[in-house]
C-alpha atoms as a PDB file:
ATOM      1  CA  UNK A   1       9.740 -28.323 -19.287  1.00  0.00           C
ATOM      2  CA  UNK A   2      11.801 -27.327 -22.685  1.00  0.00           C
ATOM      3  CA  UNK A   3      12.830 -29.649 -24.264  1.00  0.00           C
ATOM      4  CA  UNK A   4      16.387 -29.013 -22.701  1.00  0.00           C
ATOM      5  CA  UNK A   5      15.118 -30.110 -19.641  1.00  0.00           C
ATOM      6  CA  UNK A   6      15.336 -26.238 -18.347  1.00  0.00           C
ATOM      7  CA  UNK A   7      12.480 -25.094 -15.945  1.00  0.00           C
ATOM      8  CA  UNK A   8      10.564 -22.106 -17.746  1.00  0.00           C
ATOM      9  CA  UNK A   9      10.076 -18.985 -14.949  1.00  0.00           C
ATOM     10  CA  UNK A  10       8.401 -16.018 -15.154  1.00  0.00           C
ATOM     11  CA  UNK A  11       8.543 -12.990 -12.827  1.00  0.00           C
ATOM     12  CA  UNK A  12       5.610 -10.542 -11.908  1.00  0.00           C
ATOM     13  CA  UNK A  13       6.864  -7.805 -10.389  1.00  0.00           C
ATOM     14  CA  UNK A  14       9.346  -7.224 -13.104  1.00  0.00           C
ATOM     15  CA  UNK A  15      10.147  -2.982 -13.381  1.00  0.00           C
ATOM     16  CA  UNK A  16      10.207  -2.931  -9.226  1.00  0.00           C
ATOM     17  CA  UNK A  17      13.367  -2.881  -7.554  1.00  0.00           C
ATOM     18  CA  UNK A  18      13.197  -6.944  -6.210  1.00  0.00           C
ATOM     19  CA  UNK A  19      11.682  -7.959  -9.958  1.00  0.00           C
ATOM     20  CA  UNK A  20      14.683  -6.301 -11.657  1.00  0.00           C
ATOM     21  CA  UNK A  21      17.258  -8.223  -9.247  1.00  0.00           C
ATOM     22  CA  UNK A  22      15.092 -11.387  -9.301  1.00  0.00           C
ATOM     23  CA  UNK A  23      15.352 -11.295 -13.584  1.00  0.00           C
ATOM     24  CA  UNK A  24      18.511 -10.856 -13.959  1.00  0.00           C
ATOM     25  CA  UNK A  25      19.398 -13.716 -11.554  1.00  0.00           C
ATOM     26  CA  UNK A  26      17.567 -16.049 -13.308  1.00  0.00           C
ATOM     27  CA  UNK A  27      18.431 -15.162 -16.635  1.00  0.00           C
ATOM     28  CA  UNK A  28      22.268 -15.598 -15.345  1.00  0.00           C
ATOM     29  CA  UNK A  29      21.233 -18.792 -14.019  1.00  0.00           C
ATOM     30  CA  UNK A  30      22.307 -21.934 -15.152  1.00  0.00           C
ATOM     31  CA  UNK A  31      19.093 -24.622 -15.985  1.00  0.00           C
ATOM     32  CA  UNK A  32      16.339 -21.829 -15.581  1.00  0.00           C
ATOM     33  CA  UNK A  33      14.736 -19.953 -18.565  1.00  0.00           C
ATOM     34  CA  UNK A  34      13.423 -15.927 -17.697  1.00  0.00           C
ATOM     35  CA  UNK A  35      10.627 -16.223 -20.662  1.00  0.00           C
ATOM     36  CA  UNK A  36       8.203 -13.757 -19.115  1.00  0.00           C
ATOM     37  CA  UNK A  37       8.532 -10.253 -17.209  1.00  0.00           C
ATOM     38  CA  UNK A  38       5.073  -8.955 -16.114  1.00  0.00           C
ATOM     39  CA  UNK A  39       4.213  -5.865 -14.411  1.00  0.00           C
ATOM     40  CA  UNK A  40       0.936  -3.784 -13.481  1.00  0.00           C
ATOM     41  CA  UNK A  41      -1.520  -4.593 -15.665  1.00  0.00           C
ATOM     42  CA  UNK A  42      -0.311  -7.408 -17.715  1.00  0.00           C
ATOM     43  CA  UNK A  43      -2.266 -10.699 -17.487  1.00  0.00           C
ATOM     44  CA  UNK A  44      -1.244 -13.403 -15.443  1.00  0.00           C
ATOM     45  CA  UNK A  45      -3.452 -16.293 -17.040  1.00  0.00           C
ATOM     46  CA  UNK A  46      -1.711 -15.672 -20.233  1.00  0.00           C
ATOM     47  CA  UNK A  47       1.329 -17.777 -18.563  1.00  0.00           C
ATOM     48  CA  UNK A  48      -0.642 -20.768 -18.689  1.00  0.00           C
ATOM     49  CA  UNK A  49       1.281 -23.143 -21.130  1.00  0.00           C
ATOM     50  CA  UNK A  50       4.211 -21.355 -21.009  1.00  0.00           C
ATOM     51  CA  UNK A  51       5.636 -21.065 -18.082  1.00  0.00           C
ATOM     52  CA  UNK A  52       6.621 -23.837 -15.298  1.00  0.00           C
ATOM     53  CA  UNK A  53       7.434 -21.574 -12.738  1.00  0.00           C
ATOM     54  CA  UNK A  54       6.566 -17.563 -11.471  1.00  0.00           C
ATOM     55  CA  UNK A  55       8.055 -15.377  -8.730  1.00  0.00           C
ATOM     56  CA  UNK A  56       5.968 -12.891  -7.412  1.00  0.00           C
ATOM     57  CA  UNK A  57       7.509  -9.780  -6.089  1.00  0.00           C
ATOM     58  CA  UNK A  58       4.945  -7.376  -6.691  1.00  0.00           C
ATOM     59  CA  UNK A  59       2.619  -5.282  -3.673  1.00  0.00           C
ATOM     60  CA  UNK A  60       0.672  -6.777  -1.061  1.00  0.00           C
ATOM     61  CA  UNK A  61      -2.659  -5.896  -2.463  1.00  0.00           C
ATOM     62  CA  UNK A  62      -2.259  -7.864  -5.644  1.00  0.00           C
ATOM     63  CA  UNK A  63      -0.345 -10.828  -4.471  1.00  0.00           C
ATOM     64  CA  UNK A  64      -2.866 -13.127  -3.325  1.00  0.00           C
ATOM     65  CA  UNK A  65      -4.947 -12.790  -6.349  1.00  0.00           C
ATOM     66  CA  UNK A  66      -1.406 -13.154  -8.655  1.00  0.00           C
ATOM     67  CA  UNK A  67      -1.457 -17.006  -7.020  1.00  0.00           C
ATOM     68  CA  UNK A  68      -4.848 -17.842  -7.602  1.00  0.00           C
ATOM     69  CA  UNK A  69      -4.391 -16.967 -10.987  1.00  0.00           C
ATOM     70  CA  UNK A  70      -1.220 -19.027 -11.242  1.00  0.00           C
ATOM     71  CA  UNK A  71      -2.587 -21.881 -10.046  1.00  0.00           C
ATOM     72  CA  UNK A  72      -5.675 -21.380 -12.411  1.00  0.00           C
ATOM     73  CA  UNK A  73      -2.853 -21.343 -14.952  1.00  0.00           C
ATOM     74  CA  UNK A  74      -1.408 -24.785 -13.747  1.00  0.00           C
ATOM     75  CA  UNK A  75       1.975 -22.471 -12.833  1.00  0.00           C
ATOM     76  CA  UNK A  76       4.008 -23.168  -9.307  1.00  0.00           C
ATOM     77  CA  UNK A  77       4.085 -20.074  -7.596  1.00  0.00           C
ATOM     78  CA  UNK A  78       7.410 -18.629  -5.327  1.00  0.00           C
ATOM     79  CA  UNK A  79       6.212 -15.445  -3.220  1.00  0.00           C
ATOM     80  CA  UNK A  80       8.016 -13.190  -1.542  1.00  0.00           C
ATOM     81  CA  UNK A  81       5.705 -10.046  -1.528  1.00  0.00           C
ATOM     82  CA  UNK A  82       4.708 -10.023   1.747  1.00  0.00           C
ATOM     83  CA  UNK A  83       1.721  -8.717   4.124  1.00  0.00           C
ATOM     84  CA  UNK A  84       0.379 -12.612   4.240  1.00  0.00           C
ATOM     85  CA  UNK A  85      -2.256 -12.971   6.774  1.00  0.00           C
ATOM     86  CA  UNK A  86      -3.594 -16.384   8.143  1.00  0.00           C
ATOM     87  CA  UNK A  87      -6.975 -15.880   6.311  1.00  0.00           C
ATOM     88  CA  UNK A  88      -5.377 -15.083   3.090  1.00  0.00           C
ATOM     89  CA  UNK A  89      -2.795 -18.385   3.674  1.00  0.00           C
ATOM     90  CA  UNK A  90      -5.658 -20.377   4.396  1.00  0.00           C
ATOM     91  CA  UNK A  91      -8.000 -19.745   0.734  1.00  0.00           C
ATOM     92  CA  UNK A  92      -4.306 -20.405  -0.932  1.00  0.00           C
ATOM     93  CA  UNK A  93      -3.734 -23.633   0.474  1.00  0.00           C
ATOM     94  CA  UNK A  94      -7.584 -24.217   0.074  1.00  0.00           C
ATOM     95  CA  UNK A  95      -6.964 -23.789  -3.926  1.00  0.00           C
ATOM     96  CA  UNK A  96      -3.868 -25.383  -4.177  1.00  0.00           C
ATOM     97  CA  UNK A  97      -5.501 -28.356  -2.595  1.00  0.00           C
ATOM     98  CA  UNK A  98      -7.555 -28.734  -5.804  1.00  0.00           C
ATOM     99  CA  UNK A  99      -5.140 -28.337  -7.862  1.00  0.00           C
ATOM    100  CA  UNK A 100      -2.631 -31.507  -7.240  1.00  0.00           C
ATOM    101  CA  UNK A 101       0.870 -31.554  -8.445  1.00  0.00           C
ATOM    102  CA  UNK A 102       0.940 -27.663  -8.013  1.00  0.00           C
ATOM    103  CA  UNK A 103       3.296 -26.036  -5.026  1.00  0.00           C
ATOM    104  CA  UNK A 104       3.336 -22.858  -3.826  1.00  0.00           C
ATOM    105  CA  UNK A 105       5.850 -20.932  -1.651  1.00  0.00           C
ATOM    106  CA  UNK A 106       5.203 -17.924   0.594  1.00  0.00           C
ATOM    107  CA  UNK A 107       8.419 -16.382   2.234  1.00  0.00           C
ATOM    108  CA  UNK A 108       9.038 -13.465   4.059  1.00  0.00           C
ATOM    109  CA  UNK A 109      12.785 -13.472   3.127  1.00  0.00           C
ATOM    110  CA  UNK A 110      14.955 -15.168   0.631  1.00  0.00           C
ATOM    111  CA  UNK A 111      18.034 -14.218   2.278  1.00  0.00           C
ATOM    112  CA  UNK A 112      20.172 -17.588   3.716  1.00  0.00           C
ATOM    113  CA  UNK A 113      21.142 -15.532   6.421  1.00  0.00           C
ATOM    114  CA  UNK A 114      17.518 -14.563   7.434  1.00  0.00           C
ATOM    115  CA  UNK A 115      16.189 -17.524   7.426  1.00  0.00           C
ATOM    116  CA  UNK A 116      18.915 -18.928   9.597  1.00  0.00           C
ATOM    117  CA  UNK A 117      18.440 -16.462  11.936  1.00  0.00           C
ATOM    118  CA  UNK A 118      14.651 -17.293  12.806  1.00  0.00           C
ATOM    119  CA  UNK A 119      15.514 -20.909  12.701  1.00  0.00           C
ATOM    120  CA  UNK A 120      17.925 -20.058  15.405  1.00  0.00           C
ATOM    121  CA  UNK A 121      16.052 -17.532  17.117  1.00  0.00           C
ATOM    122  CA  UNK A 122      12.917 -20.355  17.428  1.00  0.00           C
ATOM    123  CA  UNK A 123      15.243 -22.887  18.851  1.00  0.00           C
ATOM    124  CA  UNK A 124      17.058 -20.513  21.404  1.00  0.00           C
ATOM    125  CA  UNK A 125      13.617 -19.095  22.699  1.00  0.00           C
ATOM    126  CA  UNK A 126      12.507 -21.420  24.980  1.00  0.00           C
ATOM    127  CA  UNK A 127      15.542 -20.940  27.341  1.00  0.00           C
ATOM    128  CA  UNK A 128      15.566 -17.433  27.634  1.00  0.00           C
ATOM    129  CA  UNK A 129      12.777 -15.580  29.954  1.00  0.00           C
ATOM    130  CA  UNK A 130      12.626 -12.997  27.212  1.00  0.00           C
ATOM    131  CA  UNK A 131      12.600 -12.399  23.349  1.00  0.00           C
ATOM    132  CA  UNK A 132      12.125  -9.201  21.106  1.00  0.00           C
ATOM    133  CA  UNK A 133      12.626  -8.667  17.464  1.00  0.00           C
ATOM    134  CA  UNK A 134      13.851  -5.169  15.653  1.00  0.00           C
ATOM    135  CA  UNK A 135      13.480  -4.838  11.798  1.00  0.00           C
ATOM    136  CA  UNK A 136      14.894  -2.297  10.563  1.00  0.00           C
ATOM    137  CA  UNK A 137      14.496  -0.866   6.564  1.00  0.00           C
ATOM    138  CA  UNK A 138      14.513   1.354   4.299  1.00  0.00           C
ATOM    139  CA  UNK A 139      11.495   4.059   4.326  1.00  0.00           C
ATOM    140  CA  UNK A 140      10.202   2.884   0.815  1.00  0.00           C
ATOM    141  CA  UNK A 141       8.658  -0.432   2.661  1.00  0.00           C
ATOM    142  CA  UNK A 142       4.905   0.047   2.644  1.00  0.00           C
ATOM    143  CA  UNK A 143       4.219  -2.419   5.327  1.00  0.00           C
ATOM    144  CA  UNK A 144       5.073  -2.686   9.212  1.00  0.00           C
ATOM    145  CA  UNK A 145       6.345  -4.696  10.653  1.00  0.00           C
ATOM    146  CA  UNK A 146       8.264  -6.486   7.957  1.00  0.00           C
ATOM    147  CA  UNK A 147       7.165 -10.230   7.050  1.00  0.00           C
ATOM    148  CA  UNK A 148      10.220 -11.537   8.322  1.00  0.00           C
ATOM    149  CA  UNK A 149       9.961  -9.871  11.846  1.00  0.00           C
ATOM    150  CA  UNK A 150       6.310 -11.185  12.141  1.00  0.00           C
ATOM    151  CA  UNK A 151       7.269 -14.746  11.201  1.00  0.00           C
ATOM    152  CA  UNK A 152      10.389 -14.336  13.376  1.00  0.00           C
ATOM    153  CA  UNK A 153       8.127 -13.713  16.408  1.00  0.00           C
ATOM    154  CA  UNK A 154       5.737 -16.370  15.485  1.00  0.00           C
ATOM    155  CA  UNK A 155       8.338 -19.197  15.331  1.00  0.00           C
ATOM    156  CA  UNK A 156       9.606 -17.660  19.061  1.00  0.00           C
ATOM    157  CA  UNK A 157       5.967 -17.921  20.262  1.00  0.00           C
ATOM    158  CA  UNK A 158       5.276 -21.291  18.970  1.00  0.00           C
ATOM    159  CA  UNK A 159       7.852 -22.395  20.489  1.00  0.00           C
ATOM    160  CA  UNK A 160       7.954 -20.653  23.570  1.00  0.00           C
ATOM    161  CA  UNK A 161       4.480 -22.192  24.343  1.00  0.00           C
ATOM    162  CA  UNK A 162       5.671 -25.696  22.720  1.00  0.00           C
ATOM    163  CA  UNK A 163       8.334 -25.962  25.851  1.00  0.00           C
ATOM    164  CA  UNK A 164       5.367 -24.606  27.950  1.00  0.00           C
ATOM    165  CA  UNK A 165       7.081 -20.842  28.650  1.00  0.00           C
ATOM    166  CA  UNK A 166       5.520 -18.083  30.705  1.00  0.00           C
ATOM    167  CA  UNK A 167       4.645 -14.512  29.624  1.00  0.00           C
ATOM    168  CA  UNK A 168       7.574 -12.605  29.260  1.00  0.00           C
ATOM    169  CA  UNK A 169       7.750 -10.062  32.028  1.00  0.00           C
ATOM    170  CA  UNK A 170       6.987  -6.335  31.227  1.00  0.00           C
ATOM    171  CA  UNK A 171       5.688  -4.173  34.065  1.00  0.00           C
ATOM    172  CA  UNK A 172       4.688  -1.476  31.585  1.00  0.00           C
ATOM    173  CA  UNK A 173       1.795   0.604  32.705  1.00  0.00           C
ATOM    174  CA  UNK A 174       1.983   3.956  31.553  1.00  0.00           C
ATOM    175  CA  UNK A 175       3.435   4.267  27.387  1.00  0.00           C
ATOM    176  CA  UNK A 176       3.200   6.557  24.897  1.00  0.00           C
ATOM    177  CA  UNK A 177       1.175   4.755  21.454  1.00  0.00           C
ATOM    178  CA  UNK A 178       3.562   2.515  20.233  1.00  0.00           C
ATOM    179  CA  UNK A 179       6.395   2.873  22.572  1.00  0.00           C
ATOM    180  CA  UNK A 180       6.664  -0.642  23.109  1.00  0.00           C
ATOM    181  CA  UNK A 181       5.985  -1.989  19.404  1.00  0.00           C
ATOM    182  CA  UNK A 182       3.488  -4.141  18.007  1.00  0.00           C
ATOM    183  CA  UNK A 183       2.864  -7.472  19.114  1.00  0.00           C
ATOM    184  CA  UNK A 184       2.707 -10.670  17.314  1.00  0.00           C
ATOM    185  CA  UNK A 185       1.717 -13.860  19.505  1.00  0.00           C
ATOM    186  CA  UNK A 186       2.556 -12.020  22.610  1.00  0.00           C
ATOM    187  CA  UNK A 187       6.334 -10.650  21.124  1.00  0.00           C
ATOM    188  CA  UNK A 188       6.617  -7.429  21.008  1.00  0.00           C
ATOM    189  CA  UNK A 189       8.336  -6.482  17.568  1.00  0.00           C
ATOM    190  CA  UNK A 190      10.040  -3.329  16.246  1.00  0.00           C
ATOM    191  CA  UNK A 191       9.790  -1.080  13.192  1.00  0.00           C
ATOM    192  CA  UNK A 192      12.851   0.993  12.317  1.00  0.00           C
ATOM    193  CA  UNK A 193      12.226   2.829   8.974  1.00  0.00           C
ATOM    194  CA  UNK A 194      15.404   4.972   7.948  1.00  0.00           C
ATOM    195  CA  UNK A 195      17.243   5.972   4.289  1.00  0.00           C
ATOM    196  CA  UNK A 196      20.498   3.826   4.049  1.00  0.00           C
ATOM    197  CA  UNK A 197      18.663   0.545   5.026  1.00  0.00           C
ATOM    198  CA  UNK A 198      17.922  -2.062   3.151  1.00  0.00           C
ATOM    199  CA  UNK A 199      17.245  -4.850   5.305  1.00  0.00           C
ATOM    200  CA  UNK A 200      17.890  -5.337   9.152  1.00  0.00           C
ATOM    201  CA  UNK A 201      16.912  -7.840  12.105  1.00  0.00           C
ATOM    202  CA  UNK A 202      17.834  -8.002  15.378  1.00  0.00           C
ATOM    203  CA  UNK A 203      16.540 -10.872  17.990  1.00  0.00           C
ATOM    204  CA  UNK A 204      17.520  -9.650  21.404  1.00  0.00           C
ATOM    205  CA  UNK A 205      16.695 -12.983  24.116  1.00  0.00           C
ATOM    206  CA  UNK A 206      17.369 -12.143  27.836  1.00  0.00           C
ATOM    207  CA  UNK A 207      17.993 -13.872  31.080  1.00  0.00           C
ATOM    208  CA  UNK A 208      18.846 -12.986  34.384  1.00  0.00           C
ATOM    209  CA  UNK A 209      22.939 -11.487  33.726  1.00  0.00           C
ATOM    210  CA  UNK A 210      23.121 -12.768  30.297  1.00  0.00           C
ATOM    211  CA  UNK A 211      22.076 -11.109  26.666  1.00  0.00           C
ATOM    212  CA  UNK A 212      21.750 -13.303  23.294  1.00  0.00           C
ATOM    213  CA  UNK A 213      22.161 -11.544  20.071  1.00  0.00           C
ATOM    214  CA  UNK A 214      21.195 -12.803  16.439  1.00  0.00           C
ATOM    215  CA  UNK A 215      21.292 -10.365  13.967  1.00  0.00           C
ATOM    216  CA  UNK A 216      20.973 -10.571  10.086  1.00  0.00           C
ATOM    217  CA  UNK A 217      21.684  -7.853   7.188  1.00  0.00           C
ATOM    218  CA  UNK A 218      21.594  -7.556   3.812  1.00  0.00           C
ATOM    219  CA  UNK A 219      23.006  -4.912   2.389  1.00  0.00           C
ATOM    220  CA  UNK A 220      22.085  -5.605  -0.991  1.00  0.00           C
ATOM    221  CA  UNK A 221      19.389  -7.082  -2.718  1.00  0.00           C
ATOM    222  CA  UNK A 222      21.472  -9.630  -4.591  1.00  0.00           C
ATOM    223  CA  UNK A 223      21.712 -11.367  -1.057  1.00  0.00           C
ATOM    224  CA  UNK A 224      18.770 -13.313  -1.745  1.00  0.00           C
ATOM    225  CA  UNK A 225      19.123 -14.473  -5.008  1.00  0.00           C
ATOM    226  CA  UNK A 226      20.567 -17.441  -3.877  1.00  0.00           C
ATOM    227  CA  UNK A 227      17.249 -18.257  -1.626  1.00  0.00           C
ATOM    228  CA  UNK A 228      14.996 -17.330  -4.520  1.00  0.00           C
ATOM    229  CA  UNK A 229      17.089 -19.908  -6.932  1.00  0.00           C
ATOM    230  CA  UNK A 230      16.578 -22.376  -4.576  1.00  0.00           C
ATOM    231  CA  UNK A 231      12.932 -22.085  -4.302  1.00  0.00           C
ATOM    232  CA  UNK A 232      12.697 -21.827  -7.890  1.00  0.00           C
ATOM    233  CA  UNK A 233      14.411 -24.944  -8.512  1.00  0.00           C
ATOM    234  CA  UNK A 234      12.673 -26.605  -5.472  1.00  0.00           C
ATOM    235  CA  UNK A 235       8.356 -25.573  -5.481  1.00  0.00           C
ATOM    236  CA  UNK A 236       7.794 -28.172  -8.226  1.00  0.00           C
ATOM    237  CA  UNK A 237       8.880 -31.021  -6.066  1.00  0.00           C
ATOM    238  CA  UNK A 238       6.854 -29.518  -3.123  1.00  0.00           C
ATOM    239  CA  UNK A 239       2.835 -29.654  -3.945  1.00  0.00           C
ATOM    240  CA  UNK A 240       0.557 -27.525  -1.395  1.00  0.00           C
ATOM    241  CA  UNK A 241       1.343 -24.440   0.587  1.00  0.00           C
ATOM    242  CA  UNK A 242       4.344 -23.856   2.257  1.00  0.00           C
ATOM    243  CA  UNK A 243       5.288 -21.176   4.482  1.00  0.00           C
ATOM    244  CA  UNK A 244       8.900 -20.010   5.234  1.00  0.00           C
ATOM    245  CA  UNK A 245      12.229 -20.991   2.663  1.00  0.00           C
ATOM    246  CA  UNK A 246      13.486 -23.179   5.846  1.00  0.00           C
ATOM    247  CA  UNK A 247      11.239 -26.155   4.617  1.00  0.00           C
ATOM    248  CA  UNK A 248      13.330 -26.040   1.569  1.00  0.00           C
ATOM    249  CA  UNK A 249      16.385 -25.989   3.712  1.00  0.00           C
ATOM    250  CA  UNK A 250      15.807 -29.262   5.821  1.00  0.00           C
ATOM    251  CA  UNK A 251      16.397 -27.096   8.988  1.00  0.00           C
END
């Protein structure tokens, strides 16, 4: 800490479109400190000392190493690049583990709305016979399906099988590739990629004669500077790994 007490951030990612939204919300922000902006090629070790805190919205190929490096720094790390996978999780919370008093939060969205939306979605799923997910954003996204759709999904399944659920029914046989999505944990998920977008979801649940809707959009960027604030303020109070801004929100 300064010695004002204010928590010292940094933000990788900086010249991207996220980075530049990220900075100037926590420059604006009241108790936090923007002392670093790095982009490609800059060296993330040489935050070690100076920084308390570093959001990483960069690309999915150099994210994971950007956190090892953080914690090798002795800096908390708030993620929300995503294209996580289980293996990749798992040597992150396998680091962090040796490095005590460190946190580190991965999240596929930072938007309130978002997040309420899969918490939602995971408690409505095991009373509907069926559950899909459509993301839908802007053509510039690199990866499909979105990190929020594919934890979406994953908190449906878990809890689908949690209440002891059955397969969803789908008497598919004959598709063209793709027709019916990808799936994650047996939900089929949705990739809409289209110029106007900026970030869409849409949980459709089913039973016999009756339809459940949840639906989240941001329409600008700035909706998840609140959620990124938060986690700022928060990951130094959390030590290890965690997945998903709703630990942060007590839901």
């Amino acid at each position: 800490m300064t010695a004002v007490e204010e928590l010292r951030v940094a933000v990788l990612g900086a010249a991207g479109r996220m980075g530049r939204t990220v900075c100037e919300a926590v420059a604006a922000a009241e108790g936090l400190d923007l002392v670093a902006r790095l982009d490609v090629g800059d060296d993330v070790s040489s935050l070690a000392g100076r920084v308390d805190v570093a959001v990483d919205f960069t690309v999915p190929s150099a994210t994971e190493a950007n956190v090892h490096a953080l914690l090798d720094a002795g800096v908390h790390a708030v993620v929300g690049t995503t294209g996580w996978d289980d293996a990749a999780l798992g040597r992150v919370r396998e680091h962090v583990s040796r490095t005590p008093g460190l946190g580190v939060l991965v999240a596929p969205n930072f938007a309130i709305s978002a997040v309420l939306a899969m918490a939602f979605a995971a408690k409505a799923a095991p009373w509907f016979e069926s559950a899909e997910v459509i993301e839908l954003h802007h053509p510039d996204k690199i990866d499909a399906p979105s990190g929020t759709a594919r934890h979406t999904a994953a908190g449906i399944a878990a809890a689908r099988a949690a209440a002891g659920r059955d397969e969803m029914p789908d008497a598919t046989t004959s598709a063209l590739d793709g027709a019916r999505g990808a799936q994650v944990d047996g939900v089929r998920v949705h990739a809409v990629r289209l110029r106007g977008l900026v970030a869409h979801e849409e949980i459709l649940l089913g039973n016999p004669g009756e339809q459940l809707t949840i639906r989240t959009d941001s329409f600008d960027r700035v909706s998840f500077m609140p959620g990124v604030l938060h986690a700022v303020r928060t990951v130094p109070s959390r030590p290890g790994l965690t997945v998903g801004l709703d630990s942060y929100l007590d839901l």
